[in-house]
Protein backbone atom coordinates (compact mmCIF):
# COMPACT_ATOMS: atom_id res chain seq x y z
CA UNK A 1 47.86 120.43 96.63
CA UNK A 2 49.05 122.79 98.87
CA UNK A 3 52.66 124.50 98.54
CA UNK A 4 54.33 122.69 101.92
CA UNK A 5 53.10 119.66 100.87
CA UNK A 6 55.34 120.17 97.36
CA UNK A 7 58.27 121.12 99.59
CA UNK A 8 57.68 118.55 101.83
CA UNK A 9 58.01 115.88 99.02
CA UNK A 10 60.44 117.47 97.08
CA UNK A 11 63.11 117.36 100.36
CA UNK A 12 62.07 113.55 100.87
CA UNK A 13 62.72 112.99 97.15
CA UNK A 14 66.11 114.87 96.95
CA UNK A 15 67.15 113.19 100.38
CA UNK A 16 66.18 109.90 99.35
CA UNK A 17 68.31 110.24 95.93
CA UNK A 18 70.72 112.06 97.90
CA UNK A 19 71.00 108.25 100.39
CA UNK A 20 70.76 106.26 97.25
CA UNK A 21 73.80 108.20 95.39
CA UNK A 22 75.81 107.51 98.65
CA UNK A 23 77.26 110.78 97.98
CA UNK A 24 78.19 113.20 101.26
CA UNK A 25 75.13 115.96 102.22
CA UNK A 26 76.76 117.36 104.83
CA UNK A 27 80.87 117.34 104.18
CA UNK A 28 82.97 115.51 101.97
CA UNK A 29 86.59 115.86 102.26
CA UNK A 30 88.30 112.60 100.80
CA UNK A 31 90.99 112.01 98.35
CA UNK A 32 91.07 109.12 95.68
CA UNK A 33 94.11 107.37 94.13
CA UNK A 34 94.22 107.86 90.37
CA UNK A 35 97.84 107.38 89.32
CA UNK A 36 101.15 107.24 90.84
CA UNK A 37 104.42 106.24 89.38
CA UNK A 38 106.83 103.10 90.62
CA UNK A 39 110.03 103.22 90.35
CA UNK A 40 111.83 100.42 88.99
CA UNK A 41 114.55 98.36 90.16
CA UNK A 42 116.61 100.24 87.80
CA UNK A 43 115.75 103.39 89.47
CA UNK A 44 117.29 102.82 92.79
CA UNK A 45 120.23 100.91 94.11
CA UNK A 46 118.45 97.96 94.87
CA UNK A 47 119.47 95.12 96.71
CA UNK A 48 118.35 91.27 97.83
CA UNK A 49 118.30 92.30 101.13
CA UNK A 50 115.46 95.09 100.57
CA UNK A 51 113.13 95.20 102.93
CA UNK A 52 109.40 94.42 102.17
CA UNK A 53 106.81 96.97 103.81
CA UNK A 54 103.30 98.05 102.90
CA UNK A 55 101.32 101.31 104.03
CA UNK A 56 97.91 101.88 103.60
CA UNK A 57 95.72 105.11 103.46
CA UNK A 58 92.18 105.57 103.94
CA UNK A 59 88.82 107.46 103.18
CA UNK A 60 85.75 106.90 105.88
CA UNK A 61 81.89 107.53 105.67
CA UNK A 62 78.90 108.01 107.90
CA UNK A 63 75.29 108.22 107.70
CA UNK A 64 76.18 109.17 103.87
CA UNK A 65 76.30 111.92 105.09
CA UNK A 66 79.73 112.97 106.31
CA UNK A 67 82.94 111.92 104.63
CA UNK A 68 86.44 112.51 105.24
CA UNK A 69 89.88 110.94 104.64
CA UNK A 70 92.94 110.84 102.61
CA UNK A 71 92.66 107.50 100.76
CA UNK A 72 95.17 108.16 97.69
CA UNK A 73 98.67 106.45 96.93
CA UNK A 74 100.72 109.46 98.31
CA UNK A 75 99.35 108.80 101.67
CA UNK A 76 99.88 104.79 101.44
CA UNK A 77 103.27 105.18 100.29
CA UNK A 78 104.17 107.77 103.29
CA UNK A 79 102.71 105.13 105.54
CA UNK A 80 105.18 102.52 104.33
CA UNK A 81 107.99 103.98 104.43
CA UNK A 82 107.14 106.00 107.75
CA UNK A 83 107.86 109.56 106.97
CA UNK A 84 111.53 108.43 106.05
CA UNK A 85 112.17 110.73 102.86
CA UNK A 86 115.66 109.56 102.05
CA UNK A 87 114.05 106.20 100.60
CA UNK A 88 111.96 105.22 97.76
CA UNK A 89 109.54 102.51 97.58
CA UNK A 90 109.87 100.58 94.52
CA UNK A 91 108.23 97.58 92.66
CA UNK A 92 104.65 98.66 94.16
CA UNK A 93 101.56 96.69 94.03
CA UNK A 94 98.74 98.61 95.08
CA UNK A 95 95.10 97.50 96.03
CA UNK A 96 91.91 98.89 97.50
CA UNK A 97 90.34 97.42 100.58
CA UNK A 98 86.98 98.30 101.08
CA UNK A 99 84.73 97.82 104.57
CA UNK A 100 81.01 98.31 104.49
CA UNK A 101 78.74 98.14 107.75
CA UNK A 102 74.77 98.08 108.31
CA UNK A 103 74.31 98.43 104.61
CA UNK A 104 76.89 100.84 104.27
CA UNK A 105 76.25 103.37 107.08
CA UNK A 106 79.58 103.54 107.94
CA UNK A 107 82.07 102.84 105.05
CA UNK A 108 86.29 102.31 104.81
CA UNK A 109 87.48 102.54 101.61
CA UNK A 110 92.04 102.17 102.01
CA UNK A 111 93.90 102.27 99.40
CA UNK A 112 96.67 99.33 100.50
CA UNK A 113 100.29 99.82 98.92
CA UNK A 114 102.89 97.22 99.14
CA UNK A 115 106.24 97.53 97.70
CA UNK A 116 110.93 97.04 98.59
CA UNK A 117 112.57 99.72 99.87
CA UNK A 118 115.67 101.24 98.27
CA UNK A 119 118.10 104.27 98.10
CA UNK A 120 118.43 106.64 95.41
């Protein structure tokens, strides 16, 4: 067996495990939610008349190859309360959405927060 045929099979091989993994070849750039603190009702000077809102943040990949995004609960929560940094969201219930095309070619994984909005 010649030597490009062993390097031939060997890139299939790590390319085809590389696909399978569904991990990025090319770039990965994402962030994933692991923890994030709610505050309570206590917390803030909550009120009945609290508005509702929800915010969502999200990672995206292509090919397997390329991903990129900011899918953690920071970037939810900035998108519900729109940049505002004089409120706090509080009583959050956070989920993740996920969106999977042609087997997972292209992939959207959000991280979906949804919580009142209150004053310290």
């Amino acid at each position: 067996m010649s030597t490009r045929s062993i390097a031939g099979k060997a890139a299939v091989l790590a390319l085809t495990a590389a696909f399978l993994g569904g991990c990025g070849i090319l770039y990965t750039g994402i962030q994933e939610p692991y923890s994030y603190r709610s505050a309570s009702p206590i917390d803030v000077k909550a009120g009945p008349s609290d508005p509702i809102v929800s915010g969502e943040s999200c990672n995206r990949s292509v090919l397997f190859l390329v991903s990129w995004g900011d899918g953690g609960y920071e970037g939810a929560v900035a998108s519900a309360l729109k940049g505002d940094t004089s409120d706090v969201l509080y009583d959050v219930k956070a989920d993740v959405k996920v969106r999977a095309y042609l087997l997972g070619l292209y992939t959207q994984t959000c991280t979906v927060v949804t919580g009142k909005i209150g004053k310290l």
